[in-house]
C-alpha atoms as a PDB file:
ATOM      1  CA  UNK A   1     -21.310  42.826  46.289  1.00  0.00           C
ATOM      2  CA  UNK A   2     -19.721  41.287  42.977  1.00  0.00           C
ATOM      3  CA  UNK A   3     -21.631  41.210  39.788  1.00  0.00           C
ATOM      4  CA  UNK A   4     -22.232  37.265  40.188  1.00  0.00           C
ATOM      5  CA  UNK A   5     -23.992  37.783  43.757  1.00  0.00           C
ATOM      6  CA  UNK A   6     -26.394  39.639  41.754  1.00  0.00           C
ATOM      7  CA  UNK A   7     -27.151  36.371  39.291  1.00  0.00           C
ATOM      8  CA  UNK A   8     -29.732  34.219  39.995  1.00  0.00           C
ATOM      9  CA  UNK A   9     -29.410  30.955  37.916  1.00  0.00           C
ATOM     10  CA  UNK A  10     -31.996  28.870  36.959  1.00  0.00           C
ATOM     11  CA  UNK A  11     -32.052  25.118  35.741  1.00  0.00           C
ATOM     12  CA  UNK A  12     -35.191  23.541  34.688  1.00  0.00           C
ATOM     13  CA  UNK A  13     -35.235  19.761  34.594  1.00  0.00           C
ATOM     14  CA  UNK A  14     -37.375  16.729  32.988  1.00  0.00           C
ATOM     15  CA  UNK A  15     -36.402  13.392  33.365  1.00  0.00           C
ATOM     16  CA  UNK A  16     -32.689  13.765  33.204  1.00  0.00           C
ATOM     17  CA  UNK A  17     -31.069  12.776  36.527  1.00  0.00           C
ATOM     18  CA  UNK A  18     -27.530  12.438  35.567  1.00  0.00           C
ATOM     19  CA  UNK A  19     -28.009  15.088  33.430  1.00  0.00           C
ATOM     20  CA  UNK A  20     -28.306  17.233  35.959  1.00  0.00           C
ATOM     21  CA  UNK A  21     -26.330  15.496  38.324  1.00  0.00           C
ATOM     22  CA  UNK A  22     -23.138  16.846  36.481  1.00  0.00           C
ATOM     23  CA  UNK A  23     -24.660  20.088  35.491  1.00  0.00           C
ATOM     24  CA  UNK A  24     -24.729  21.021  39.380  1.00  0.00           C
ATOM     25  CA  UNK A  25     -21.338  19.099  39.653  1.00  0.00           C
ATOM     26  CA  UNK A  26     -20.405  22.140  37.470  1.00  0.00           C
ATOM     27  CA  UNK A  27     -22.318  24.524  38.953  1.00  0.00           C
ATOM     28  CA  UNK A  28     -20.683  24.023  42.781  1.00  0.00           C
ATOM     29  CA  UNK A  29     -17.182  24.326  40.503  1.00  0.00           C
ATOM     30  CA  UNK A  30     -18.361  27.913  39.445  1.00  0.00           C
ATOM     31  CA  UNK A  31     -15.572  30.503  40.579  1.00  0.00           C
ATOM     32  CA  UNK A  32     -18.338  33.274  41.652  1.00  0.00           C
ATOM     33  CA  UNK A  33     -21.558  32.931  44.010  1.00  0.00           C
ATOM     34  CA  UNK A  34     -24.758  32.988  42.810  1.00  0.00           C
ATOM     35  CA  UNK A  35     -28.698  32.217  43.561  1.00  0.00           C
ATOM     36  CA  UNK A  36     -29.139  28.696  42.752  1.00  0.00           C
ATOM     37  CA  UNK A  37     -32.900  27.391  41.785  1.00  0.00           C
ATOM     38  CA  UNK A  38     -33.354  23.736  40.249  1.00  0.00           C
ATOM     39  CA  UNK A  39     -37.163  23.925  38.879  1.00  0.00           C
ATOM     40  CA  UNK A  40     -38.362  19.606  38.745  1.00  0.00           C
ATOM     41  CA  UNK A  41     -40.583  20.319  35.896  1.00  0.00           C
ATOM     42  CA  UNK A  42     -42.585  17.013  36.251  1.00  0.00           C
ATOM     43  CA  UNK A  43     -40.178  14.562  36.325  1.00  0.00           C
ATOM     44  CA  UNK A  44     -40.970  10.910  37.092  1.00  0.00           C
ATOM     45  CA  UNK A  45     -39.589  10.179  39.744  1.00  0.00           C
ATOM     46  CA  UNK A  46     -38.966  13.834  41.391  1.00  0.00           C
ATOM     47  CA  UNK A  47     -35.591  14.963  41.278  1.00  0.00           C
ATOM     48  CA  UNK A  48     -35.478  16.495  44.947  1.00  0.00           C
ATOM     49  CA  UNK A  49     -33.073  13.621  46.935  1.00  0.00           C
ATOM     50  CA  UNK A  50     -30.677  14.807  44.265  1.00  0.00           C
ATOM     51  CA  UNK A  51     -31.141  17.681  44.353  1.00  0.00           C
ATOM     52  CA  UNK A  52     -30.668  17.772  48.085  1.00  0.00           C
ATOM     53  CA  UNK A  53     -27.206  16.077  48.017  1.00  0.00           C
ATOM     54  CA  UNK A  54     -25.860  19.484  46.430  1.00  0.00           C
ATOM     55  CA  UNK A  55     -27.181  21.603  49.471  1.00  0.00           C
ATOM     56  CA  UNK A  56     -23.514  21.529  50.957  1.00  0.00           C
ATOM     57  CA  UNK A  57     -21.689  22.077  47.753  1.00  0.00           C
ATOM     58  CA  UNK A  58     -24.107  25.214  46.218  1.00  0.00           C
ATOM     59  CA  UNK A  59     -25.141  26.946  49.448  1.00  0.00           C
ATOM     60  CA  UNK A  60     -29.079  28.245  49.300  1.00  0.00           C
ATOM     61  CA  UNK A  61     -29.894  25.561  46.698  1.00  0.00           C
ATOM     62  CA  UNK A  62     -33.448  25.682  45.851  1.00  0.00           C
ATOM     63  CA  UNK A  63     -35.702  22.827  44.286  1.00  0.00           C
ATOM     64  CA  UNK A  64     -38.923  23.793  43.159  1.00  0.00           C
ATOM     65  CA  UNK A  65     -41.487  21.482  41.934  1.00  0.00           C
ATOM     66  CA  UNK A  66     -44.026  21.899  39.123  1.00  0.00           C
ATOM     67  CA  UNK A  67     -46.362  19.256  38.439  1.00  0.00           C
ATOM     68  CA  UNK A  68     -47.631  20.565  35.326  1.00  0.00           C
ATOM     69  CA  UNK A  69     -45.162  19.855  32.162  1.00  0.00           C
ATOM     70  CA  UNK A  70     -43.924  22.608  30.254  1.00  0.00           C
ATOM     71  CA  UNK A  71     -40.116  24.239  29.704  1.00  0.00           C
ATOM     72  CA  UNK A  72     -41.432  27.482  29.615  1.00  0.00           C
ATOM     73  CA  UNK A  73     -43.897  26.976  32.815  1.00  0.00           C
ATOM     74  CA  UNK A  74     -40.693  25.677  33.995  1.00  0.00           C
ATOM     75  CA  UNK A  75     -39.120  29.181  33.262  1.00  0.00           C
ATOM     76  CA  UNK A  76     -41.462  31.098  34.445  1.00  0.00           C
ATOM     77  CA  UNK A  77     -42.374  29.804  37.917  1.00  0.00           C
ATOM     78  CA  UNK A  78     -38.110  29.635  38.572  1.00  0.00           C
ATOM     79  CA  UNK A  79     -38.126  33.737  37.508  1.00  0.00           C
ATOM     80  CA  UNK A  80     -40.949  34.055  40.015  1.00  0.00           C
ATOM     81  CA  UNK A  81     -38.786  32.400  42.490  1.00  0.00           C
ATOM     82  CA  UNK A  82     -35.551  34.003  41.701  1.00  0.00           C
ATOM     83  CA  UNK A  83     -34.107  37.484  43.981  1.00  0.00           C
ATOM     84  CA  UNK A  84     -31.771  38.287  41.761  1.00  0.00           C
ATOM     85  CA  UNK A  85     -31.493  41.861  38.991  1.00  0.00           C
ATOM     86  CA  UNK A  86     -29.989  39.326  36.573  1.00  0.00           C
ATOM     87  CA  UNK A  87     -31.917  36.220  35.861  1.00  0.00           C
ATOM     88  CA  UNK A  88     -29.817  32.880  33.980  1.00  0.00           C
ATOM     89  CA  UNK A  89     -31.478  30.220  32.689  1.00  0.00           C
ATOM     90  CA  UNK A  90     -29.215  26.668  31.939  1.00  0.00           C
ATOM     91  CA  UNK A  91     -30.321  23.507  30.715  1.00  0.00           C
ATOM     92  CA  UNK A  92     -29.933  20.554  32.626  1.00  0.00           C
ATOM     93  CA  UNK A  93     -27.795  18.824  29.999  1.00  0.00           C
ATOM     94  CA  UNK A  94     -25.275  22.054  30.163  1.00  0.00           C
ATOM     95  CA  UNK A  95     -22.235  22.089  32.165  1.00  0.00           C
ATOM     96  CA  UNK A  96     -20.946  25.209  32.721  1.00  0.00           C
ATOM     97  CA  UNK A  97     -16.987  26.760  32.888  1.00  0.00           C
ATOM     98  CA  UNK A  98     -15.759  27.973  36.472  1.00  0.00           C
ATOM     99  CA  UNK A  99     -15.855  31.388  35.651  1.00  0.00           C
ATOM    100  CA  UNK A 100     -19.354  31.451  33.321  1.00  0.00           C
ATOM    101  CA  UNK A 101     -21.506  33.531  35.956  1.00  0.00           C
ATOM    102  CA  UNK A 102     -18.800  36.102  35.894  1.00  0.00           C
ATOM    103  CA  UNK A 103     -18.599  36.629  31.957  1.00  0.00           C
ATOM    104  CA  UNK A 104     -22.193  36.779  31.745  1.00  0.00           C
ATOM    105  CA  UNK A 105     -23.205  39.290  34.614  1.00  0.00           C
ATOM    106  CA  UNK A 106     -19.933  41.348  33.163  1.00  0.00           C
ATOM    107  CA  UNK A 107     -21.655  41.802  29.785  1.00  0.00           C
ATOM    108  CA  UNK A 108     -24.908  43.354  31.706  1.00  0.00           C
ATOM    109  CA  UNK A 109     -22.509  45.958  33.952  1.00  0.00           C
ATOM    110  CA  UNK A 110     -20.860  46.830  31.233  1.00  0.00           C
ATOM    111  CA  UNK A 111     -23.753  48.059  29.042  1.00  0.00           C
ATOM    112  CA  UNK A 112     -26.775  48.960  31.021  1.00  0.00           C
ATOM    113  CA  UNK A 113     -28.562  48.612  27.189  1.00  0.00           C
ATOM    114  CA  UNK A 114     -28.281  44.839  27.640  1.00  0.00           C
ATOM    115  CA  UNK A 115     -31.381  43.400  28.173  1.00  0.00           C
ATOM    116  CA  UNK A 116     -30.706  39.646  27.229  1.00  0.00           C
ATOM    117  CA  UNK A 117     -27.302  38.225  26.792  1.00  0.00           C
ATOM    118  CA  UNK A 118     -26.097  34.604  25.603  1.00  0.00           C
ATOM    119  CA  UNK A 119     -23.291  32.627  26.049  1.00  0.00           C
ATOM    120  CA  UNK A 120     -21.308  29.947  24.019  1.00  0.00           C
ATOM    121  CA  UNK A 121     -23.001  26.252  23.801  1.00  0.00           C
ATOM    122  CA  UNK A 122     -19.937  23.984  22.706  1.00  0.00           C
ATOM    123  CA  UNK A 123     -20.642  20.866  21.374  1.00  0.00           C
ATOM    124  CA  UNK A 124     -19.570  17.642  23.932  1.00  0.00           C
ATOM    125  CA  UNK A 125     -20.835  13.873  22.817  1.00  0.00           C
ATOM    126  CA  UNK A 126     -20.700  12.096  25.688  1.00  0.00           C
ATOM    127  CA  UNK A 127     -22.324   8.802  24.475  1.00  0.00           C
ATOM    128  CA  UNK A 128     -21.143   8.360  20.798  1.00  0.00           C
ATOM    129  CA  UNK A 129     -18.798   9.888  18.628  1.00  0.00           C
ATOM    130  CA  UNK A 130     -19.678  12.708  16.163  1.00  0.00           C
ATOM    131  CA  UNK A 131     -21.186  11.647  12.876  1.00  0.00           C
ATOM    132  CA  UNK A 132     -19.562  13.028   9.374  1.00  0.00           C
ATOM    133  CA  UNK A 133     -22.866  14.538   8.282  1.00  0.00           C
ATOM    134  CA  UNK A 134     -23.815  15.976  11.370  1.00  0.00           C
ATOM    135  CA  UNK A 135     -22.349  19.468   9.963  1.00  0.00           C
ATOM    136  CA  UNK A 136     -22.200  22.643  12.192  1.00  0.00           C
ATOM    137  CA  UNK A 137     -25.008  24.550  10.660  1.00  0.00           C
ATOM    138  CA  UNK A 138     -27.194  21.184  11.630  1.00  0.00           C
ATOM    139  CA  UNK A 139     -26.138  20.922  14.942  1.00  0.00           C
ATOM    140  CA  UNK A 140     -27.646  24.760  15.939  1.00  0.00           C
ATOM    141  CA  UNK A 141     -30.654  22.469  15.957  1.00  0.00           C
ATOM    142  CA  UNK A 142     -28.949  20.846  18.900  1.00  0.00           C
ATOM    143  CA  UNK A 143     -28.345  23.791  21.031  1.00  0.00           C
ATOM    144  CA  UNK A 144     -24.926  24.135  19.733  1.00  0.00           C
ATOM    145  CA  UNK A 145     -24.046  27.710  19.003  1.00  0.00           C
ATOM    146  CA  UNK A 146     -21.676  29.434  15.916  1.00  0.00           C
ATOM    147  CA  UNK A 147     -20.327  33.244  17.669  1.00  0.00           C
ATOM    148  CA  UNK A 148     -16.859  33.041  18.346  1.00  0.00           C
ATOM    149  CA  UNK A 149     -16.963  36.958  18.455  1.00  0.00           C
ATOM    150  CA  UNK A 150     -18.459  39.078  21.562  1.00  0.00           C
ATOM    151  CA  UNK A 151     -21.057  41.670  19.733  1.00  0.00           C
ATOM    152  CA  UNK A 152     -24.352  42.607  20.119  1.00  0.00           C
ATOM    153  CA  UNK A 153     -26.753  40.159  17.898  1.00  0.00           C
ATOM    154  CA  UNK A 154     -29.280  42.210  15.418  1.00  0.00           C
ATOM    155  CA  UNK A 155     -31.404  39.705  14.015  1.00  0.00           C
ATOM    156  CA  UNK A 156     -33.486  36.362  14.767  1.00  0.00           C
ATOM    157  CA  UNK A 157     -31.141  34.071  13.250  1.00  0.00           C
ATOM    158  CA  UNK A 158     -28.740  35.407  15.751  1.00  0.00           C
ATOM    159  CA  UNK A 159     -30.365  35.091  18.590  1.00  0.00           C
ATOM    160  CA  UNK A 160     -28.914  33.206  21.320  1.00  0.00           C
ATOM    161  CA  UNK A 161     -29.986  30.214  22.620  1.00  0.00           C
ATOM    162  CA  UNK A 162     -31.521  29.071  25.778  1.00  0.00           C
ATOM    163  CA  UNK A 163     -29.329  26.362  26.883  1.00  0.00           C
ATOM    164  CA  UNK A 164     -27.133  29.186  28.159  1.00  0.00           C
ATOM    165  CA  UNK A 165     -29.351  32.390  28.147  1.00  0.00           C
ATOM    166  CA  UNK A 166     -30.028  35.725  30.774  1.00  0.00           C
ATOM    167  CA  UNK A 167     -32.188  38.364  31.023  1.00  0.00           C
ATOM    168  CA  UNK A 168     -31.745  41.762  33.059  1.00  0.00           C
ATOM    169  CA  UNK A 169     -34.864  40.954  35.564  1.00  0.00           C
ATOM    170  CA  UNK A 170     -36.289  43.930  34.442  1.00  0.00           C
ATOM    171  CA  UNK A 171     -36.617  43.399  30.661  1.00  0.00           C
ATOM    172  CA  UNK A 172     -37.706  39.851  30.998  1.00  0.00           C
ATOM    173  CA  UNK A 173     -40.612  41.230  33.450  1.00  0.00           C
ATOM    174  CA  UNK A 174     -41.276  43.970  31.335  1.00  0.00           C
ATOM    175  CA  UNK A 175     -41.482  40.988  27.923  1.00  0.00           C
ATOM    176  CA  UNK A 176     -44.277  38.758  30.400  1.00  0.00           C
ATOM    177  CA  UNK A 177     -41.571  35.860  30.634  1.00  0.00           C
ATOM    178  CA  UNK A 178     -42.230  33.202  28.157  1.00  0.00           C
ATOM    179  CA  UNK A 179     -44.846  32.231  26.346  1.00  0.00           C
ATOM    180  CA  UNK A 180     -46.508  28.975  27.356  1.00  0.00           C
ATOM    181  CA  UNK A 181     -48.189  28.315  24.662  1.00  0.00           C
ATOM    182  CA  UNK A 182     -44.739  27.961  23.218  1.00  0.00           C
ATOM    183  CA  UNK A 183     -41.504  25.632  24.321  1.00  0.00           C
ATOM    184  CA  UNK A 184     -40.886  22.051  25.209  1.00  0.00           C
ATOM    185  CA  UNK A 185     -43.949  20.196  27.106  1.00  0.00           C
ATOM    186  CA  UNK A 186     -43.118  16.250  26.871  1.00  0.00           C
ATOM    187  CA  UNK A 187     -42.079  14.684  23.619  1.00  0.00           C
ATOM    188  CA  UNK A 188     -43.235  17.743  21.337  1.00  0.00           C
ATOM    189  CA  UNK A 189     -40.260  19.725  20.204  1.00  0.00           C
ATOM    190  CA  UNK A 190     -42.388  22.949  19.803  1.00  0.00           C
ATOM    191  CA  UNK A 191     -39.715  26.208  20.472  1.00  0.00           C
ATOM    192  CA  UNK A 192     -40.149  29.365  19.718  1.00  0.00           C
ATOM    193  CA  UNK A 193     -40.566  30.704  23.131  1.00  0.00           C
ATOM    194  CA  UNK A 194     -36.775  32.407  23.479  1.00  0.00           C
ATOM    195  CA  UNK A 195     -37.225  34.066  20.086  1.00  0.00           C
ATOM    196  CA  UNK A 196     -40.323  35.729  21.330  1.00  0.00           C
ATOM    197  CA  UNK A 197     -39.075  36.534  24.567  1.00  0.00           C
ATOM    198  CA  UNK A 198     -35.948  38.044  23.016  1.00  0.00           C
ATOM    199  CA  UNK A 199     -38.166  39.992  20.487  1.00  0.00           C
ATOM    200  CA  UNK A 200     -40.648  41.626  22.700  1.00  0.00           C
ATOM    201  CA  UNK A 201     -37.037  42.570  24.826  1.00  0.00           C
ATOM    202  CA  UNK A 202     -35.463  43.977  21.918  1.00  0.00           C
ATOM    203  CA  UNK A 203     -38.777  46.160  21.025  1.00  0.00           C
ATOM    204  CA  UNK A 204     -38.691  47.537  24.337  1.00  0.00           C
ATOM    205  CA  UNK A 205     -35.740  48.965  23.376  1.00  0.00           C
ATOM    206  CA  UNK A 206     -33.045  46.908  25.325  1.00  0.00           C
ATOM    207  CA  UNK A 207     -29.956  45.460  23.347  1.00  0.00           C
ATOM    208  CA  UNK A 208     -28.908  41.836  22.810  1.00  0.00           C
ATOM    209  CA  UNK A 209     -26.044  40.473  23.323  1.00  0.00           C
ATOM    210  CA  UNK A 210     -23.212  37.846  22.380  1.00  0.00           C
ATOM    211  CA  UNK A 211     -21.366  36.678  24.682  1.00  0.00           C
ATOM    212  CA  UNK A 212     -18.805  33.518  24.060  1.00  0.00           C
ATOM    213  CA  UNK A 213     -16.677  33.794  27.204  1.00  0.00           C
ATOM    214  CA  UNK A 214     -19.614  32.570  29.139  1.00  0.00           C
ATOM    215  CA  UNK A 215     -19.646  29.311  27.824  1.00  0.00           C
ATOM    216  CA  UNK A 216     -21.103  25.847  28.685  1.00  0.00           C
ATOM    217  CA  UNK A 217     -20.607  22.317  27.483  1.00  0.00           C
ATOM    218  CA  UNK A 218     -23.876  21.544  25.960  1.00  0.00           C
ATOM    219  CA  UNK A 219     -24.314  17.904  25.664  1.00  0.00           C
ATOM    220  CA  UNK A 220     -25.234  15.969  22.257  1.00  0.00           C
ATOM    221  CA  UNK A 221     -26.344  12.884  23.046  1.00  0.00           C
ATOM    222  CA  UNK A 222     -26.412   9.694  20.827  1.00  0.00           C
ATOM    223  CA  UNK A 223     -30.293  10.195  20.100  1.00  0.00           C
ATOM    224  CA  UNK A 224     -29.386  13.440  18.022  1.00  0.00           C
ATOM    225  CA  UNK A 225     -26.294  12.351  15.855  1.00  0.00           C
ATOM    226  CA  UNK A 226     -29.411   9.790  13.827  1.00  0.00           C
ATOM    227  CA  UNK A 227     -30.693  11.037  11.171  1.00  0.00           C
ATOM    228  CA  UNK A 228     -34.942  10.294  12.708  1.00  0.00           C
ATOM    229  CA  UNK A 229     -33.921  13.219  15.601  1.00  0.00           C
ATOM    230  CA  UNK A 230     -33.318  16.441  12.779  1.00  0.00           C
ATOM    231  CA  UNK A 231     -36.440  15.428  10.489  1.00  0.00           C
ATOM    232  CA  UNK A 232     -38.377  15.261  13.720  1.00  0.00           C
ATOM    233  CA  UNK A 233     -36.788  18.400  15.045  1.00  0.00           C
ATOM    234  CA  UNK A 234     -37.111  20.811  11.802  1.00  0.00           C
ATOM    235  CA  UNK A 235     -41.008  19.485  11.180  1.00  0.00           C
ATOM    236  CA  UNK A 236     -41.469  21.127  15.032  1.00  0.00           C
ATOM    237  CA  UNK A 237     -39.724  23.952  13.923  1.00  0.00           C
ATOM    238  CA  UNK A 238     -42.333  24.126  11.042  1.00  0.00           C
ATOM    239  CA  UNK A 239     -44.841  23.988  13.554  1.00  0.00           C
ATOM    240  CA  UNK A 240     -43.626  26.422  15.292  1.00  0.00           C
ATOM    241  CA  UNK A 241     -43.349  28.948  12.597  1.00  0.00           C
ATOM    242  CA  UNK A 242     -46.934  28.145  11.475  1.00  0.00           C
ATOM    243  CA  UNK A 243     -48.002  29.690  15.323  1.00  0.00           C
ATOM    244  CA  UNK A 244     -46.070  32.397  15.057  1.00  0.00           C
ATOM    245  CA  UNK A 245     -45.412  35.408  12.624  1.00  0.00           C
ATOM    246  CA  UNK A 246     -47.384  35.869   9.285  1.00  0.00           C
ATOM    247  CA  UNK A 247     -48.745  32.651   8.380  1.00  0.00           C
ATOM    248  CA  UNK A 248     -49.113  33.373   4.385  1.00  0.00           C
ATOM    249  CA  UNK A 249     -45.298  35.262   4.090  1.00  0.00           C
ATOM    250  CA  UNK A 250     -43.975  32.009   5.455  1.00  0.00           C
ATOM    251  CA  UNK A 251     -45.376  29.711   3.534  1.00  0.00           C
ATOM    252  CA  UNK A 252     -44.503  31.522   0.719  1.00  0.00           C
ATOM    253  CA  UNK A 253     -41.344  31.742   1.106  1.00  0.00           C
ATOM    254  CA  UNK A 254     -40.902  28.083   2.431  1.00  0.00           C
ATOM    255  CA  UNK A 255     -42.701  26.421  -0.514  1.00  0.00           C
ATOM    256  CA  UNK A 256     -40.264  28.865  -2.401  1.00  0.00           C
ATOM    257  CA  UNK A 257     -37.241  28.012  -1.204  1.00  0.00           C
ATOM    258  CA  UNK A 258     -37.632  24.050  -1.262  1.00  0.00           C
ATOM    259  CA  UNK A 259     -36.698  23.473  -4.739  1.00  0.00           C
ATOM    260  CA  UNK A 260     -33.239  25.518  -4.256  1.00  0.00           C
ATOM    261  CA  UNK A 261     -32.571  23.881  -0.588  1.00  0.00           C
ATOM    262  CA  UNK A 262     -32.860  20.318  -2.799  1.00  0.00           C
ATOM    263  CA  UNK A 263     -30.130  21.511  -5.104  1.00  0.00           C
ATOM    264  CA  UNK A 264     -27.879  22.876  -2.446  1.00  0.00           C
ATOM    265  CA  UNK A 265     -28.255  19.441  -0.606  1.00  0.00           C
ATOM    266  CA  UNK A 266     -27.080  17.892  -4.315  1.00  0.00           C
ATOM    267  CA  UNK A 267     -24.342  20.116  -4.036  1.00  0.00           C
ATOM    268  CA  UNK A 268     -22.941  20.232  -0.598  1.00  0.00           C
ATOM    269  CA  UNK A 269     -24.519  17.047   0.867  1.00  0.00           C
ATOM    270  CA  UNK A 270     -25.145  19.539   4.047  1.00  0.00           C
ATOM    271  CA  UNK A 271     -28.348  17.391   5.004  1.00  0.00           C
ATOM    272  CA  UNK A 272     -29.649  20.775   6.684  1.00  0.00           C
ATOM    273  CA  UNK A 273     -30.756  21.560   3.226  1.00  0.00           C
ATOM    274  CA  UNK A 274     -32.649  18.285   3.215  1.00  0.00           C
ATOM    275  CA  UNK A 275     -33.824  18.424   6.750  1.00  0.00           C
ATOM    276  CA  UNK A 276     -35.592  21.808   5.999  1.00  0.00           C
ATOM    277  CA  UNK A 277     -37.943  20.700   3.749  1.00  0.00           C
ATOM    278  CA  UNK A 278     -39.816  18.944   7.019  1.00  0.00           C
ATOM    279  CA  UNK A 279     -39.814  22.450   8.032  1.00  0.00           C
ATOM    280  CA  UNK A 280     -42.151  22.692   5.072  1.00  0.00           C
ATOM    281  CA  UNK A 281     -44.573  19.747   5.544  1.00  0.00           C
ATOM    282  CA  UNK A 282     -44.713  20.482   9.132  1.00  0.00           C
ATOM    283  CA  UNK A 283     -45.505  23.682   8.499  1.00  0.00           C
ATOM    284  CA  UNK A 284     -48.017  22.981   5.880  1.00  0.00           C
ATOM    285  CA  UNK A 285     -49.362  20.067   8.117  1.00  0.00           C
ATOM    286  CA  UNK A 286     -50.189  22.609  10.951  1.00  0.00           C
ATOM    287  CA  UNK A 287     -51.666  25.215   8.859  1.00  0.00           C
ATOM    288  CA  UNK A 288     -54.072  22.638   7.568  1.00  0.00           C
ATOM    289  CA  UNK A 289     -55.199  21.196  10.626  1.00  0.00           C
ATOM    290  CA  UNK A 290     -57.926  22.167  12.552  1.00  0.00           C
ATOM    291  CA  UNK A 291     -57.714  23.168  16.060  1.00  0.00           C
ATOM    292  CA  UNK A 292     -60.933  23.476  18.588  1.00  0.00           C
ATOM    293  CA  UNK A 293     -61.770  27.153  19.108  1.00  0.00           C
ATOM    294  CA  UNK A 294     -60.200  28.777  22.351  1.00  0.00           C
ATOM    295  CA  UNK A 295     -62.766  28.545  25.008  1.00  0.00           C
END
């Protein structure tokens, strides 16, 4: 059996028909076989007749449906569905190179440390062209990823991300999936749930790694090269922080580094510097609102 017959990919999907319509276009294009599950998290109207019209093309297709909204419900219920000892996850706005399954499964036989490996997201605009501000370092906050080297990652901000993502079954088991009180669930951008999962992988004792051979096209659509979409994304990301990790260290450190990210944005005109102070007030804003008791 080859390494890739031992992949299970999943791709969750939300409202994004021909989204997905060319992901699995790409998918029936990969070089190597895999397990193929398609996880309709809520979509209006279901994505299933489309899903169907790949069942020649990607042999053993699955479509799952889950009525409840949620990315990382999503996740979770296509890991419950999956067979395979090596479990993908791609977004739906992804397209994937010919030969992707078989650079990521290779980085998992080659290491048996490797708990969670990542592949390249390369930045495609399909609707637009790409604006002058919208720098690299911004566009991370679009999926787009910076490796150009295969190593192992050793810290959060190099963690990969889950556009193009995998997890030995065993680790990701072992970690309790993702979080669903974390991730995408309608228009919030809430995230956080990969960097958890990742952590509580890497504290087990398993190794992470980078791996930009197994690369996808990862799609930037015209709604994030506007200025609206990264003030709205980093105040989620302040969110996000403010449910997670040490509440007080972060807002130190965020209220402390505002003044300096305002005078590297007068210096480089990198708006990432002046995006990150929503990562403040939406920080701040969360801290300081109340939530009803857990029942």
């Amino acid at each position: 059996m080859s390494i890739s017959a031992r992949l299970s990919l999943v791709i969750c999907t939300h409202n994004r028909a021909e989204d997905l319509r060319r992901c699995l276009d790409a998918v029936a294009r990969l070089e190597d076989p895999v397990e193929v599950i398609v996880v309709d998290s809520a979509s209006e109207p279901p994505c299933l007749e489309l899903v169907e019209s790949f069942a020649t093309s990607v042999p053993g297709l699955v479509c799952l449906r889950e009525d409840r909204p949620g990315l990382s419900r999503a996740r979770n219920r296509g890991l419950g569905a999956a067979t395979g000892e090596i479990i993908a996850f791609l977004d739906d706005d992804a397209v994937p190179h010919p030969d992707g399954a078989r650079q990521i499964a290779g980085a998992f036989a080659a290491d048996p440390r490797v708990g969670c490996a990542g592949g390249a997201c390369i930045a495609v605009f399909p609707d637009c062209e790409r604006p002058r501000w919208l720098s690299d370092r911004l566009l991370q906050f679009a999926g787009i990823t910076r490796f150009e080297t295969a190593r192992e990652a050793r810290s959060s901000a190099e963690w990969p991300f889950g556009a193009n993502i995998a997890f030995r079954r065993e680790a990701l088991e072992t970690a309790g999936g993702f979080s669903e009180r974390l991730g995408r669930s309608g228009t919030q951008l809430l995230s956080g749930e990969e960097s958890a999962a990742i952590e509580a992988v890497r504290a087990a004792g398993w190794s992470i790694a980078l791996v930009p051979s197994a690369a996808v096209d990862h799609a930037v659509p015209a709604e994030r090269c506007i200025s609206a979409y990264y003030w709205r994304r980093l105040w989620w990301t302040g969110v996000t922080r403010a449910r997670t990790g040490n509440r007080l260290r972060t807002l130190v450190r965020l209220l402390g580094a505002a003044p300096m990210r305002l005078v590297l944005y007068g210096v480089t005109r990198d708006r990432l510097y002046l995006y990150r102070l929503a990562e403040t007030a939406g920080f701040v804003h969360d801290i300081a609102t109340p939530r009803p008791a857990a029942r």
